[in-house]
N, C-alpha and C. Protein backbone atom coordinates (compact mmCIF):
# COMPACT_ATOMS: atom_id res chain seq x y z
N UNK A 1 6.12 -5.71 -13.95
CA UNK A 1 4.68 -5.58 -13.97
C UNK A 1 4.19 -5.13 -15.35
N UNK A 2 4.89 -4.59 -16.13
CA UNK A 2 4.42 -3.95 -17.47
C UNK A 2 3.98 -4.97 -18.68
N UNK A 3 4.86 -6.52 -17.77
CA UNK A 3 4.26 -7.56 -19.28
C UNK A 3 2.97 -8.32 -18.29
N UNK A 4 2.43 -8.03 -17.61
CA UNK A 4 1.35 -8.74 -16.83
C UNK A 4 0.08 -8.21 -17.98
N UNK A 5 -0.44 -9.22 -18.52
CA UNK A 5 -1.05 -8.99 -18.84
C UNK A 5 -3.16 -8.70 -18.22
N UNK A 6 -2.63 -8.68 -16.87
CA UNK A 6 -4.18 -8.87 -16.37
C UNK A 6 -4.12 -7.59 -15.17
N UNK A 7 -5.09 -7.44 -14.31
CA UNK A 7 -5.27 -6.34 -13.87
C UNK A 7 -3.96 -6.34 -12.39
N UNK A 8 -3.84 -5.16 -11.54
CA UNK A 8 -2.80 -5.48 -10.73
C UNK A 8 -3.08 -4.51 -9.50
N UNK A 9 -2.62 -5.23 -8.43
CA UNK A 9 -2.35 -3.98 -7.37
C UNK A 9 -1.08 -3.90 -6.54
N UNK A 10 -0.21 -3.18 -6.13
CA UNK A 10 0.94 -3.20 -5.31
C UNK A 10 0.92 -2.44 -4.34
N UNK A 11 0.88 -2.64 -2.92
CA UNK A 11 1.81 -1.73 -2.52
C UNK A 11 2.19 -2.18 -1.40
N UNK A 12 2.99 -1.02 -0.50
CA UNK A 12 4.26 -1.13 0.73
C UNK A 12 3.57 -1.16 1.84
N UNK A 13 3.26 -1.97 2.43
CA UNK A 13 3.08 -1.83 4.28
C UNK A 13 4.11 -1.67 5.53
N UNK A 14 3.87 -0.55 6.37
CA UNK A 14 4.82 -0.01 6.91
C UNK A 14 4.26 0.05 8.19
N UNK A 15 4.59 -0.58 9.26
CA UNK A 15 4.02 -0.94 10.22
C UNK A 15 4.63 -0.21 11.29
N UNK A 16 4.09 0.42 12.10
CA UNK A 16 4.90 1.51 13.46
C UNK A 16 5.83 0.81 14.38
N UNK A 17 5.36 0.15 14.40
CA UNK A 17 5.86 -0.14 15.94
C UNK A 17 6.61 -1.80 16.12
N UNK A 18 5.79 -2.67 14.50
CA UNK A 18 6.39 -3.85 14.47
C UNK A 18 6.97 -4.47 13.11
N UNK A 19 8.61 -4.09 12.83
CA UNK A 19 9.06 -3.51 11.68
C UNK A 19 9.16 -5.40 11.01
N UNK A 20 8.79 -6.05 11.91
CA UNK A 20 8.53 -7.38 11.32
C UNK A 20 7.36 -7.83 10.23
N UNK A 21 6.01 -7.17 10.68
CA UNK A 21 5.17 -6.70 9.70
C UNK A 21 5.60 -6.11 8.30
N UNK A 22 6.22 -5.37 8.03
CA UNK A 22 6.31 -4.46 7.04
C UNK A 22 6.47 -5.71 5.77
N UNK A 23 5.79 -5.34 4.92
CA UNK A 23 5.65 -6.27 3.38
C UNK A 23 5.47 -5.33 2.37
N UNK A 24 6.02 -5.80 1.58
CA UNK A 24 5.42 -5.31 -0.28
C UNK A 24 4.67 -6.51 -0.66
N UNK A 25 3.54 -5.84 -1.04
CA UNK A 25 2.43 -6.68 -1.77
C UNK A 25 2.22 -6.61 -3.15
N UNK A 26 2.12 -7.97 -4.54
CA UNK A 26 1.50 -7.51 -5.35
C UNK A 26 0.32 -8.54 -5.62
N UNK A 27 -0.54 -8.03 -5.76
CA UNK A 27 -2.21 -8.62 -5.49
C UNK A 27 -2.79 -8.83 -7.21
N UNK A 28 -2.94 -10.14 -7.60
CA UNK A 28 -3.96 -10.47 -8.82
C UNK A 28 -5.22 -10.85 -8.99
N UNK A 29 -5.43 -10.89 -9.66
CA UNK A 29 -6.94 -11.92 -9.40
C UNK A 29 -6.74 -13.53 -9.39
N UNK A 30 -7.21 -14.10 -9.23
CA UNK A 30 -6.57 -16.12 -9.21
C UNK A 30 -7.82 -16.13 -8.99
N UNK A 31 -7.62 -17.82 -9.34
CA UNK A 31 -8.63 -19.10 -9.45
C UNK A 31 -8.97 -19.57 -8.04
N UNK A 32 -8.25 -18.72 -7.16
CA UNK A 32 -9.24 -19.17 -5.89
C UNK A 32 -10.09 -18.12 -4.96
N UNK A 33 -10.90 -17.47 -6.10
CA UNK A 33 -11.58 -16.72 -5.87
C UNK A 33 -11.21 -15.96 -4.12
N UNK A 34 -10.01 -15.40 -4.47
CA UNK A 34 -9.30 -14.45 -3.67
C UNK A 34 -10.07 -13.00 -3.93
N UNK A 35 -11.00 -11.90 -3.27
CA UNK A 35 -11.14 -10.74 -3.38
C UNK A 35 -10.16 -9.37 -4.29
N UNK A 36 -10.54 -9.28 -5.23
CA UNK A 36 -9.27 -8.58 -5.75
C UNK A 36 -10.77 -7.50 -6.86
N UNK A 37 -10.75 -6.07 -6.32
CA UNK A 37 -8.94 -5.58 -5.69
C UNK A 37 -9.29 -5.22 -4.65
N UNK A 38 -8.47 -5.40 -3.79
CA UNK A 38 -8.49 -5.61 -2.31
C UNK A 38 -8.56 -3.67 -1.81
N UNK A 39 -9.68 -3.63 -0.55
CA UNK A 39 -9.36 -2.16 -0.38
C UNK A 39 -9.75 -2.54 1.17
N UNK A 40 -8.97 -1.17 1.51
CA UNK A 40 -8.45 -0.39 2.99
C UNK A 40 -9.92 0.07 2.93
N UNK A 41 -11.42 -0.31 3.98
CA UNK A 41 -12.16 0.87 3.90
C UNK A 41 -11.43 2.04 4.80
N UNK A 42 -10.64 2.33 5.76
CA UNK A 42 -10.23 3.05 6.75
C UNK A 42 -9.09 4.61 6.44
N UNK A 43 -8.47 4.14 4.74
CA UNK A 43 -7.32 4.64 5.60
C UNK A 43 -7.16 5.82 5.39
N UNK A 44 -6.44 6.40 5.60
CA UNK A 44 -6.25 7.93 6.07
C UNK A 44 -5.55 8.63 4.86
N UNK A 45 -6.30 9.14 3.55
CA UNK A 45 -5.52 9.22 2.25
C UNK A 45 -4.62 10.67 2.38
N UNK A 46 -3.67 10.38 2.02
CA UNK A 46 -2.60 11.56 1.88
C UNK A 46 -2.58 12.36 3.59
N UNK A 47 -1.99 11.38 3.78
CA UNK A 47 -1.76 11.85 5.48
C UNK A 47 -0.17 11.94 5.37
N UNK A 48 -0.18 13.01 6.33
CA UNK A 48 1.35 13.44 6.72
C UNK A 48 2.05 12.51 6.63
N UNK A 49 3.41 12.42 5.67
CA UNK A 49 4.48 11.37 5.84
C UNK A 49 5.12 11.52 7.01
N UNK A 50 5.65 10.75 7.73
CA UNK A 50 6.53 10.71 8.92
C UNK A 50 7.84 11.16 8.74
N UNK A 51 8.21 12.13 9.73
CA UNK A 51 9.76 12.58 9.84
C UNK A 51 10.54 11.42 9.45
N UNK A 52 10.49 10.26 9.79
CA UNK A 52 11.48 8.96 9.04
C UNK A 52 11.67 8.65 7.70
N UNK A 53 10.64 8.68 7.21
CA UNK A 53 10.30 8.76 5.99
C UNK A 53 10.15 10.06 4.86
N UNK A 54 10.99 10.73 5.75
CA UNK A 54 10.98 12.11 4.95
C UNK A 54 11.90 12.43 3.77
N UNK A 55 13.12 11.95 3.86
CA UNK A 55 13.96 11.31 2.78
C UNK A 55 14.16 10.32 1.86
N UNK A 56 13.03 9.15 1.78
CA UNK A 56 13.18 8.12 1.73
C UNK A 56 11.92 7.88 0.52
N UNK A 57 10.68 8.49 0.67
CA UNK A 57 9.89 8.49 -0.20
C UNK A 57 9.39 10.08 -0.60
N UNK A 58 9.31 9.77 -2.05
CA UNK A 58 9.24 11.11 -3.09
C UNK A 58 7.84 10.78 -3.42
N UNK A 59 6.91 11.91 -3.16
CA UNK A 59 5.76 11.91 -2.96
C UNK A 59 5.32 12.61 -4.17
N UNK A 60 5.81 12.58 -5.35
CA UNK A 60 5.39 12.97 -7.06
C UNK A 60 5.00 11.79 -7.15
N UNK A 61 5.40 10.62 -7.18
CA UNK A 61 4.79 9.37 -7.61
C UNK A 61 4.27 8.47 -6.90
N UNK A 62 4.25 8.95 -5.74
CA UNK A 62 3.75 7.80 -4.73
C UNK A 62 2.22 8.89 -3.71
N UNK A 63 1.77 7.92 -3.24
CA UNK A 63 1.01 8.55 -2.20
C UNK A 63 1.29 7.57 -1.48
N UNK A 64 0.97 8.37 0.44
CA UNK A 64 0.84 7.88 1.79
C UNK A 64 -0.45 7.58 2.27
N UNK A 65 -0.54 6.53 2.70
CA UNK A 65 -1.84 6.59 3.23
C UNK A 65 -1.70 5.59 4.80
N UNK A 66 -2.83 6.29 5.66
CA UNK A 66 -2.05 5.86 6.92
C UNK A 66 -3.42 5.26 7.67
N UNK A 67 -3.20 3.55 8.30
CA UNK A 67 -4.46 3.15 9.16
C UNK A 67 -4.28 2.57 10.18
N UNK A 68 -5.09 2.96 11.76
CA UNK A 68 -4.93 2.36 12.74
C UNK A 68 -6.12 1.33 13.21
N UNK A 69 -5.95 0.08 13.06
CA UNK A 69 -6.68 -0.33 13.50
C UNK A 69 -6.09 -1.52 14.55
N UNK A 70 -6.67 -2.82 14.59
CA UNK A 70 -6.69 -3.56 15.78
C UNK A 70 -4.78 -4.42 15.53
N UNK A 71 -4.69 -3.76 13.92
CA UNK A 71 -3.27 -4.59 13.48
C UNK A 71 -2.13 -3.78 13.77
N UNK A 72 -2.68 -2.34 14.54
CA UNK A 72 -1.83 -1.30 14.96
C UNK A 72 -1.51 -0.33 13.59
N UNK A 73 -1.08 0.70 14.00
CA UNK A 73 -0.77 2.07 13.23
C UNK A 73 0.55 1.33 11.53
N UNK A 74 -0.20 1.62 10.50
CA UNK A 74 0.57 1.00 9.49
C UNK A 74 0.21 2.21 8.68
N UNK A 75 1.18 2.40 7.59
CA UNK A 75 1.28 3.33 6.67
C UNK A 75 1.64 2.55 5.50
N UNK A 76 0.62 2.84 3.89
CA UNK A 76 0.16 2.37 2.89
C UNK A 76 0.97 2.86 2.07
N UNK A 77 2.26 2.97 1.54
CA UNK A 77 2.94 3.11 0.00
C UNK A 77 2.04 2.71 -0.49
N UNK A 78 1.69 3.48 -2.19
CA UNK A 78 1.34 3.11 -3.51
C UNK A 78 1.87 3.77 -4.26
N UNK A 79 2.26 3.65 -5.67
CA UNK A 79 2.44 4.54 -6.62
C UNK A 79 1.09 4.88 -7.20
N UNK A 80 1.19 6.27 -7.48
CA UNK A 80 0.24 7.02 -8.07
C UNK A 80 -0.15 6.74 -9.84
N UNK A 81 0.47 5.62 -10.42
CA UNK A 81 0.75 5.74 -11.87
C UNK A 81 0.13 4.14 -12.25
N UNK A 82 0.58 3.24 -11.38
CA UNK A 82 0.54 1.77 -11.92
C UNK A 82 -0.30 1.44 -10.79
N UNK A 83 -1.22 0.40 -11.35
CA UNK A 83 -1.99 -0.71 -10.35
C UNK A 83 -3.15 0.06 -9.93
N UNK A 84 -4.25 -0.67 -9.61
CA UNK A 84 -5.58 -0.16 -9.37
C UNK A 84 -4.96 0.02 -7.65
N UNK A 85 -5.77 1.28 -7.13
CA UNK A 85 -5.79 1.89 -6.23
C UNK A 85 -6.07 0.85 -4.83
N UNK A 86 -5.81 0.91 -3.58
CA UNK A 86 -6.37 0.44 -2.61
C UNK A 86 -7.84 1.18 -2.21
């Protein structure tokens, strides 16, 4: 991501209950007038990491962010350093 020269967003989707869901996203702007940068109005910023995830992500560089809606309970990886925010 450091030789991209244009704007960027990334992050981890972590889905509760349907581990088939779960994706890493990285989001640009393009020529087909795709919405960018894409935002969560909902989600739940710096919400409790989950006992599963308690070893697994180091929360100096990252934040959690957590949303339930009709796509079910998913939790938002980002790093805190690179890429415009959700």
């Amino acid at each position: 991501m450091k030789a991209l020269k244009s704007p960027y967003q990334t992050w981890i989707c972590i889905h509760e209950h349907d581990l088939g869901l779960d994706a890493v996203y990285v989001h640009t702007p393009n020529p087909y007038d795709s919405y960018f940068p894409h935002k969560v109005e909902e989600l739940e910023r710096n919400c409790k990491l989950p006992h599963t995830f308690k070893d697994l992500i180091d929360l100096h560089p990252f934040d959690v962010s957590y949303d339930q809606s009709e796509c079910g309970e998913v939790y938002y990886i980002q790093s805190k350093e690179q890429g415009i925010r959700l």
